[in-house]
Protein backbone atom coordinates (compact mmCIF):
# COMPACT_ATOMS: atom_id res chain seq x y z
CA UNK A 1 10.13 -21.05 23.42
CA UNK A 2 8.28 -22.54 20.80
CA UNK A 3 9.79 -25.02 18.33
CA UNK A 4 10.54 -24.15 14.48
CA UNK A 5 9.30 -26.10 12.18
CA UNK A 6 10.85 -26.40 8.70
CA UNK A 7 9.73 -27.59 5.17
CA UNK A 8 11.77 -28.37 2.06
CA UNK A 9 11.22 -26.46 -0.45
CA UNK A 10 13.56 -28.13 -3.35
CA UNK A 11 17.06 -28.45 -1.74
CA UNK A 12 16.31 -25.68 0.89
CA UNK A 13 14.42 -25.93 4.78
CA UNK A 14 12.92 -22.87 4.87
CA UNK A 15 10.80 -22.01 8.20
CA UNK A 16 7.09 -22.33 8.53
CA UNK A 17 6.03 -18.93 9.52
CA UNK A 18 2.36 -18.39 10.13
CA UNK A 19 0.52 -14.90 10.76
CA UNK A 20 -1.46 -15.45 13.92
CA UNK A 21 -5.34 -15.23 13.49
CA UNK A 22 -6.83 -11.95 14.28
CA UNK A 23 -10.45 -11.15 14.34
CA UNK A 24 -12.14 -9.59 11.35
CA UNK A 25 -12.87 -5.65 11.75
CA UNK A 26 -14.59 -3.26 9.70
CA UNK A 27 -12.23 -0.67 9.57
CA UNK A 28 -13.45 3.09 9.53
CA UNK A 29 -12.11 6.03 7.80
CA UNK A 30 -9.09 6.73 10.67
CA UNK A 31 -8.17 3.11 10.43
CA UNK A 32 -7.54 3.16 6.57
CA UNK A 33 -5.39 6.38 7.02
CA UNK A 34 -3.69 5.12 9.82
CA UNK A 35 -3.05 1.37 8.06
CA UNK A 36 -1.99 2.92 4.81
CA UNK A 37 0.36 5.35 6.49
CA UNK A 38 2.40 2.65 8.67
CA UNK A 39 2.06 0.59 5.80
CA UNK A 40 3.94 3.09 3.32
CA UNK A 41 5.91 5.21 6.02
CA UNK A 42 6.58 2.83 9.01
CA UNK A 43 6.69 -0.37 7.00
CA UNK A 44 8.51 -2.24 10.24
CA UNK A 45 6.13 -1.22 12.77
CA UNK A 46 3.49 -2.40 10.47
CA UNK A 47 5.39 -5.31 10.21
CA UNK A 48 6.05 -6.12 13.84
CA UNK A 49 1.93 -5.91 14.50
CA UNK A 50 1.07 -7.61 11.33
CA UNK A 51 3.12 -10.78 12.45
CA UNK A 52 2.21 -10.44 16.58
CA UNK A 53 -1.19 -10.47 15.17
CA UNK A 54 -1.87 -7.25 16.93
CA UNK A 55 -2.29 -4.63 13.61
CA UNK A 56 -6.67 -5.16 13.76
CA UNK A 57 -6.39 -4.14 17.58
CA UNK A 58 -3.88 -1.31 17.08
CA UNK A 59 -5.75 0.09 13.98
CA UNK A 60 -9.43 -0.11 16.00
CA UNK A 61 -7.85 1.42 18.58
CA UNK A 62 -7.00 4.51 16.89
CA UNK A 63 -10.30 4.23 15.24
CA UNK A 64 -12.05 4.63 18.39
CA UNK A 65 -9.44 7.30 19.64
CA UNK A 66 -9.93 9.50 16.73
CA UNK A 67 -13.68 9.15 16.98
CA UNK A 68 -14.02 10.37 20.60
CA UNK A 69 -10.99 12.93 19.95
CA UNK A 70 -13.24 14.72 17.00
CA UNK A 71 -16.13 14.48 19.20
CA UNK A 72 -14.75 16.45 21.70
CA UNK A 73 -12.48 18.95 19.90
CA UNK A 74 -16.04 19.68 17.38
CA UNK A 75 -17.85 20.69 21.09
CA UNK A 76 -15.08 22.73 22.27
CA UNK A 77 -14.41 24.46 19.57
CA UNK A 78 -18.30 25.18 18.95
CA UNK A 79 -18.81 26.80 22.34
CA UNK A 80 -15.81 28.73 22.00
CA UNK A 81 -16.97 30.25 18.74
CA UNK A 82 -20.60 30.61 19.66
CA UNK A 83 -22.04 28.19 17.80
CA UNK A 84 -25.13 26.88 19.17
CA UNK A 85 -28.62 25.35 18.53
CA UNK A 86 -29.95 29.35 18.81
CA UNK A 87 -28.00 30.10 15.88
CA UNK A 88 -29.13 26.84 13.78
CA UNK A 89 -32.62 27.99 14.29
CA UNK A 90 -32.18 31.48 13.55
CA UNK A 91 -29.48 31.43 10.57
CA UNK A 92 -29.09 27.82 8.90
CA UNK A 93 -26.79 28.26 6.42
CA UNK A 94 -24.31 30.45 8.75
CA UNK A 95 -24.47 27.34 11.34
CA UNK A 96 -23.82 24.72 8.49
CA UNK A 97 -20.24 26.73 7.32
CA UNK A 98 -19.30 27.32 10.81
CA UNK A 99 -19.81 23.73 11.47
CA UNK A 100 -18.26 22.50 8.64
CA UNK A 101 -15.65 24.90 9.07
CA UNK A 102 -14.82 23.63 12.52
CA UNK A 103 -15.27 20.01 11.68
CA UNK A 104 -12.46 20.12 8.74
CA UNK A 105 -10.01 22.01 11.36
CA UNK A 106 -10.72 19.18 13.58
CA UNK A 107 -9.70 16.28 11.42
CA UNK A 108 -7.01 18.06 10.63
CA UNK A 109 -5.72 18.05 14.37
CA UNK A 110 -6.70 14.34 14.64
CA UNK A 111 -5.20 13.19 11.48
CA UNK A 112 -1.61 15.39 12.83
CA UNK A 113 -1.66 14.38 16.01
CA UNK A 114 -3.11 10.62 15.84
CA UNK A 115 -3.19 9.48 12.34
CA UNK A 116 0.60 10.51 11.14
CA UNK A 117 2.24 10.25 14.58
């Protein structure tokens, strides 16, 4: 166990508690969500990683998680609805709504199941 260290501050010791270093991440769009939702909903869990120095890894984590999740739920759900590179070439602006369509349905999954979990 590590010692504590104290300093005075007037007629009190209070402990000198230090946030470990973490590296500095660009955080994407998943990563904001996810930060601002432990930060406003799970404030102790945020916490607890904030001061292990773990919240950068935790919230790239999910970053990467949600990426590949979206990735794979947008193919699925295109083959499974027919849309395909025949139907970009032959109708563009059909392809762009189903797309779109099927994108927004995905985030909404990811941002359920990973985001606000």
């Amino acid at each position: 166990m590590r010692e504590i260290r104290y300093s005075r501050q007037g007629e009190y010791l209070l402990p000198d508690i230090t946030v470990p270093d973490e590296p500095e991440v660009h955080l994407g769009k998943y990563a904001s969500l996810r930060r601002n939702y432990l930060k406003e909903q799970k404030y102790g869990i945020f916490i607890t990683l904030l001061t292990q120095g773990k919240l950068n890894q935790h919230l790239l984590e999910t970053q990467e998680a949600a990426k590949e999740r979206m990735e794979q739920i947008v193919a699925e759900m295109a083959e499974a609805q027919g849309v395909t590179e025949e139907l970009k070439a032959g109708n563009q602006m059909l392809w762009l709504g189903m797309m779109n369509n099927i994108r927004q349905t995905a985030e909404e999954t990811i941002i359920s199941e990973l985001i606000y979990s």
